[in-house]
Structure formats: C-alpha cells, structure tokens
Protein backbone atom coordinates (compact mmCIF):
# COMPACT_ATOMS: atom_id res chain seq x y z
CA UNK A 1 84.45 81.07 73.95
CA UNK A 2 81.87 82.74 71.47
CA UNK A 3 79.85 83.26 73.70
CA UNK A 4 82.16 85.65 75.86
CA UNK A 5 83.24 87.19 72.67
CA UNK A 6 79.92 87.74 72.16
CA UNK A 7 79.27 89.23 75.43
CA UNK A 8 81.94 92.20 75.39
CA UNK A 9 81.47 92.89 71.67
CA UNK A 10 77.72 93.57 73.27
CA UNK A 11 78.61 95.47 76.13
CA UNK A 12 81.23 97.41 74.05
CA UNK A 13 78.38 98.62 72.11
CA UNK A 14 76.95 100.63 75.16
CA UNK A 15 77.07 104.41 75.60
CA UNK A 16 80.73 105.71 75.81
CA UNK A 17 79.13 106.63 79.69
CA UNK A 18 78.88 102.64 80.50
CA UNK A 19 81.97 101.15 78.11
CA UNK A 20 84.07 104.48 77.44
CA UNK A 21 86.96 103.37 80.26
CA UNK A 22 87.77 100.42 78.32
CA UNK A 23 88.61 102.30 75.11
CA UNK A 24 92.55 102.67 74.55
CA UNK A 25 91.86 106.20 73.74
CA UNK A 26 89.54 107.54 76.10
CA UNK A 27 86.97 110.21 75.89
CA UNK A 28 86.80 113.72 76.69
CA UNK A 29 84.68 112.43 79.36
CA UNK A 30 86.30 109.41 80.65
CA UNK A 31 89.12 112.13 80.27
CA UNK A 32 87.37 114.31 82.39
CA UNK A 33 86.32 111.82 85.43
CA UNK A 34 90.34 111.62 85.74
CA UNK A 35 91.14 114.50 86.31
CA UNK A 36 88.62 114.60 88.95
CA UNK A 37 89.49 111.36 90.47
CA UNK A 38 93.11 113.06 90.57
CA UNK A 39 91.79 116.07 92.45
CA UNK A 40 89.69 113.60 94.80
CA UNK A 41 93.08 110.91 95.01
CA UNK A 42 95.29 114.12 96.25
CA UNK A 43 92.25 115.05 98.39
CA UNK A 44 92.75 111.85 100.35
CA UNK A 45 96.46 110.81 99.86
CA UNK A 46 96.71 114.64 101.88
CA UNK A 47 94.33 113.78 105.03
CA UNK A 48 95.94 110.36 104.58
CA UNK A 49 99.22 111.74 105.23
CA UNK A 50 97.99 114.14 108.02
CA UNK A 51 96.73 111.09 110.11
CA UNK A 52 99.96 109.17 109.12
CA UNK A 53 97.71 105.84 107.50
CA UNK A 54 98.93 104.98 104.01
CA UNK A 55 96.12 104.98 101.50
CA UNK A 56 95.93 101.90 99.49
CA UNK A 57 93.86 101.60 96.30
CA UNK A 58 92.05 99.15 94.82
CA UNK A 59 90.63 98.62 91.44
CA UNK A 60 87.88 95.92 90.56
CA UNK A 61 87.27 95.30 87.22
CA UNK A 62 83.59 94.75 85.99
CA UNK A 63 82.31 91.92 84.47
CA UNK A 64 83.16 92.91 80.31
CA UNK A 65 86.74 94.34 81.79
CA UNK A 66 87.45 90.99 83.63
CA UNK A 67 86.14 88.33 80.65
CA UNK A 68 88.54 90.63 78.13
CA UNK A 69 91.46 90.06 80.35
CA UNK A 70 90.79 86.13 80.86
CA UNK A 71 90.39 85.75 77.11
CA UNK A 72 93.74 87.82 76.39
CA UNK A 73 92.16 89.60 73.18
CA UNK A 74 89.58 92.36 72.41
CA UNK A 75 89.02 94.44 69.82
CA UNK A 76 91.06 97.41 68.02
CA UNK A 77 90.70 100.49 69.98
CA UNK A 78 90.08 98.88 73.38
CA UNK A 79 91.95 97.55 76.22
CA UNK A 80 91.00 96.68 79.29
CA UNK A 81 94.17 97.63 81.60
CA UNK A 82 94.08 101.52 79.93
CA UNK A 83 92.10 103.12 83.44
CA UNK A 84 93.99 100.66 85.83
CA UNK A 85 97.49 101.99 84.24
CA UNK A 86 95.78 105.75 84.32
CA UNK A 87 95.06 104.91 88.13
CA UNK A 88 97.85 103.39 89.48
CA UNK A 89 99.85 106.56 88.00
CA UNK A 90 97.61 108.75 89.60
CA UNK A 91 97.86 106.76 92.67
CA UNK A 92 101.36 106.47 93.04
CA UNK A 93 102.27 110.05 92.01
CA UNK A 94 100.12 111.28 95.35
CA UNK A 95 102.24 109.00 97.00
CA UNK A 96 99.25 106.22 97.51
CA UNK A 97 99.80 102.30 97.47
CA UNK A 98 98.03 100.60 94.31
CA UNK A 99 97.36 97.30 94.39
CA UNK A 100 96.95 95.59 90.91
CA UNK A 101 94.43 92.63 90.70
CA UNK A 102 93.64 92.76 87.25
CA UNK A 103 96.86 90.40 86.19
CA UNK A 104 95.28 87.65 88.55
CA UNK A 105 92.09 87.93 86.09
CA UNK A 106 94.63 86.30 83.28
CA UNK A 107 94.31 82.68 84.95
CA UNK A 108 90.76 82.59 85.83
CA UNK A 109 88.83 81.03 83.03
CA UNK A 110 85.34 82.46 82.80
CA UNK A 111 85.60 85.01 85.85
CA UNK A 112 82.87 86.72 84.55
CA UNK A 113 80.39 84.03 85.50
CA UNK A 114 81.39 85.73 89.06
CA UNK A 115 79.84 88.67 88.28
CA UNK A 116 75.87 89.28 88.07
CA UNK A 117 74.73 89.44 84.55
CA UNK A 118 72.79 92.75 84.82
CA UNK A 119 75.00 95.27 86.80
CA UNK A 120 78.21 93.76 86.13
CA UNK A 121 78.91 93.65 90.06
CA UNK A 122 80.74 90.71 91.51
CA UNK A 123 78.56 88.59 93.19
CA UNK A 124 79.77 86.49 96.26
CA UNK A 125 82.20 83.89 94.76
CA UNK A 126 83.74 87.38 92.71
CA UNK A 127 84.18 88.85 95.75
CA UNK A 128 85.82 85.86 97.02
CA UNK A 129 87.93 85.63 93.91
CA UNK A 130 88.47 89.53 94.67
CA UNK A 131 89.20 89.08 98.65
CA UNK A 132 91.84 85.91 97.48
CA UNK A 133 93.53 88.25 95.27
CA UNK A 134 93.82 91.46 97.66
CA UNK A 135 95.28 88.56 100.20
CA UNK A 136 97.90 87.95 98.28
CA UNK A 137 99.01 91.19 96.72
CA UNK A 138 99.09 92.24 100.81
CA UNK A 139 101.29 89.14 101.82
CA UNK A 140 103.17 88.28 98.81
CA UNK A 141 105.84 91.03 99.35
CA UNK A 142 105.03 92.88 95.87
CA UNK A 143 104.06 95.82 97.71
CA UNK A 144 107.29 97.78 99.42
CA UNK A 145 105.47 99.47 101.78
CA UNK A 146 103.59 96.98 103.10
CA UNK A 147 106.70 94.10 103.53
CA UNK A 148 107.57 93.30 107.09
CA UNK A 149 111.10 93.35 108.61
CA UNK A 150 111.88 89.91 109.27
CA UNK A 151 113.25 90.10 112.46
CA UNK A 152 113.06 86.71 114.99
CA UNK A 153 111.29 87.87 117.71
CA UNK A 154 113.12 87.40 121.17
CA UNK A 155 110.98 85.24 122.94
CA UNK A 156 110.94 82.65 120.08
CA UNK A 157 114.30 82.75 120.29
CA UNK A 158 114.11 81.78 123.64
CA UNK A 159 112.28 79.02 123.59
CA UNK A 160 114.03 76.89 121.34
C-alpha cells in the first residue's frame, strides 16, 4: 500500500499537461481540451446520427487514475472520476452512449500492475481487465439503449 501511495503522490507531481485531469478543479487548460472534446463529441454524435449507428464512448483510465480508484483515497484537490463525470455529461448531452468502467476499478486490487510503468498504457492483462469490463457494461442491461427485447423467438417455441 505505500508503495502505490507513493506512486500517485509521484505522478501527481507531474506537469498540470500529464496529471492536470485528475485535479477536482481543473485547469484553464484541462478546461480548454473540453470544450474541444465537446465540439469534436457533437462532431461525431452528428455523422453518428446521419448514418443512424449510436456512438458509444469509452473512457480508460491510466495507470495513477486507476491505482487512486482501487485504493479509494487521494489527496485534497484531486479526484480521479472529475473528467469521466465531465465526459459522460458531454457524452450524453449529444445524445451519445457512455459506458462507465472506472467503478469496476474499485474491486481490483493493484490494477495498476496492468498497466506499463513508463507510459501508463494498459498492457495485455489491462486490456483484458478493460475488454471484461466493456463485456459486461454491454450485456448487463445498465445501458438502455443497448438492452434487447426479450421476445421467445418462434422457432424455439416450436421445438419444445
């Protein structure tokens, strides 16, 4: 446990360009990439809707993000959900489908051993971790749009 609290008070540290998203209050920069990511998200969500395929979004923590959430704590003036809450509202407000992983990261012990050490990118048993999780928010019903009508299918209904 030190250890990782050792880890994202040292990545914390960073330039407000590498750590800045995980501040509660974010930056006039980290302010700035979201109101472009809102331009780009309507961009989409708009040719999206033209070719009648939802857009679903996806966020993947990085390695600091995802050992905060599995520890539960961080320090004052961070937290690690702040840009998936800023997302999911700019998301949904386009009318997109956001799928939320980062409450799956609660339960994982040391996910950030999933991650490589120097980028912060998931390496294969993250993405595994990731793939599991995107599995279930798809299946799992959470997502409205995405539930199937259950509806026995006639030739099942046939055979029995």
């Amino acid at each position: 446990m030190e250890y990782r609290g050792q880890y994202v008070e040292s990545y914390l540290r960073r330039a407000d360009t590498d750590s800045g998203f995980l501040k509660a209050q974010p930056s006039a920069l980290w302010q700035d990439h979201l109101v472009q990511f809102d331009k780009y998200a309507a961009d989409i969500e708009n040719q999206a809707k033209g070719t009648g395929v939802p857009l679903a979004v996806l966020y993947v923590p990085n390695r600091a993000q995802a050992a905060m959430i599995s520890m539960g704590k961080w320090p004052d003036g961070y937290d690690p959900y702040k840009l998936d809450n800023e997302l999911r509202a700019i998301i949904t407000r386009h009318g997109g489908i956001y799928i939320d992983i980062l409450p799956g990261y609660r339960a994982l012990p040391n996910p950030e051993e999933d991650y490589f050490p120097v980028d912060g990118h998931p390496n294969a048993s993250g993405h595994a971790i990731i793939s599991g999780m995107l599995a279930k928010a798809l299946t799992n019903g959470s997502i409205p749009a995405l539930k199937a009508a259950t509806q026995p299918q006639a030739g099942l209904e046939k055979q029995k």
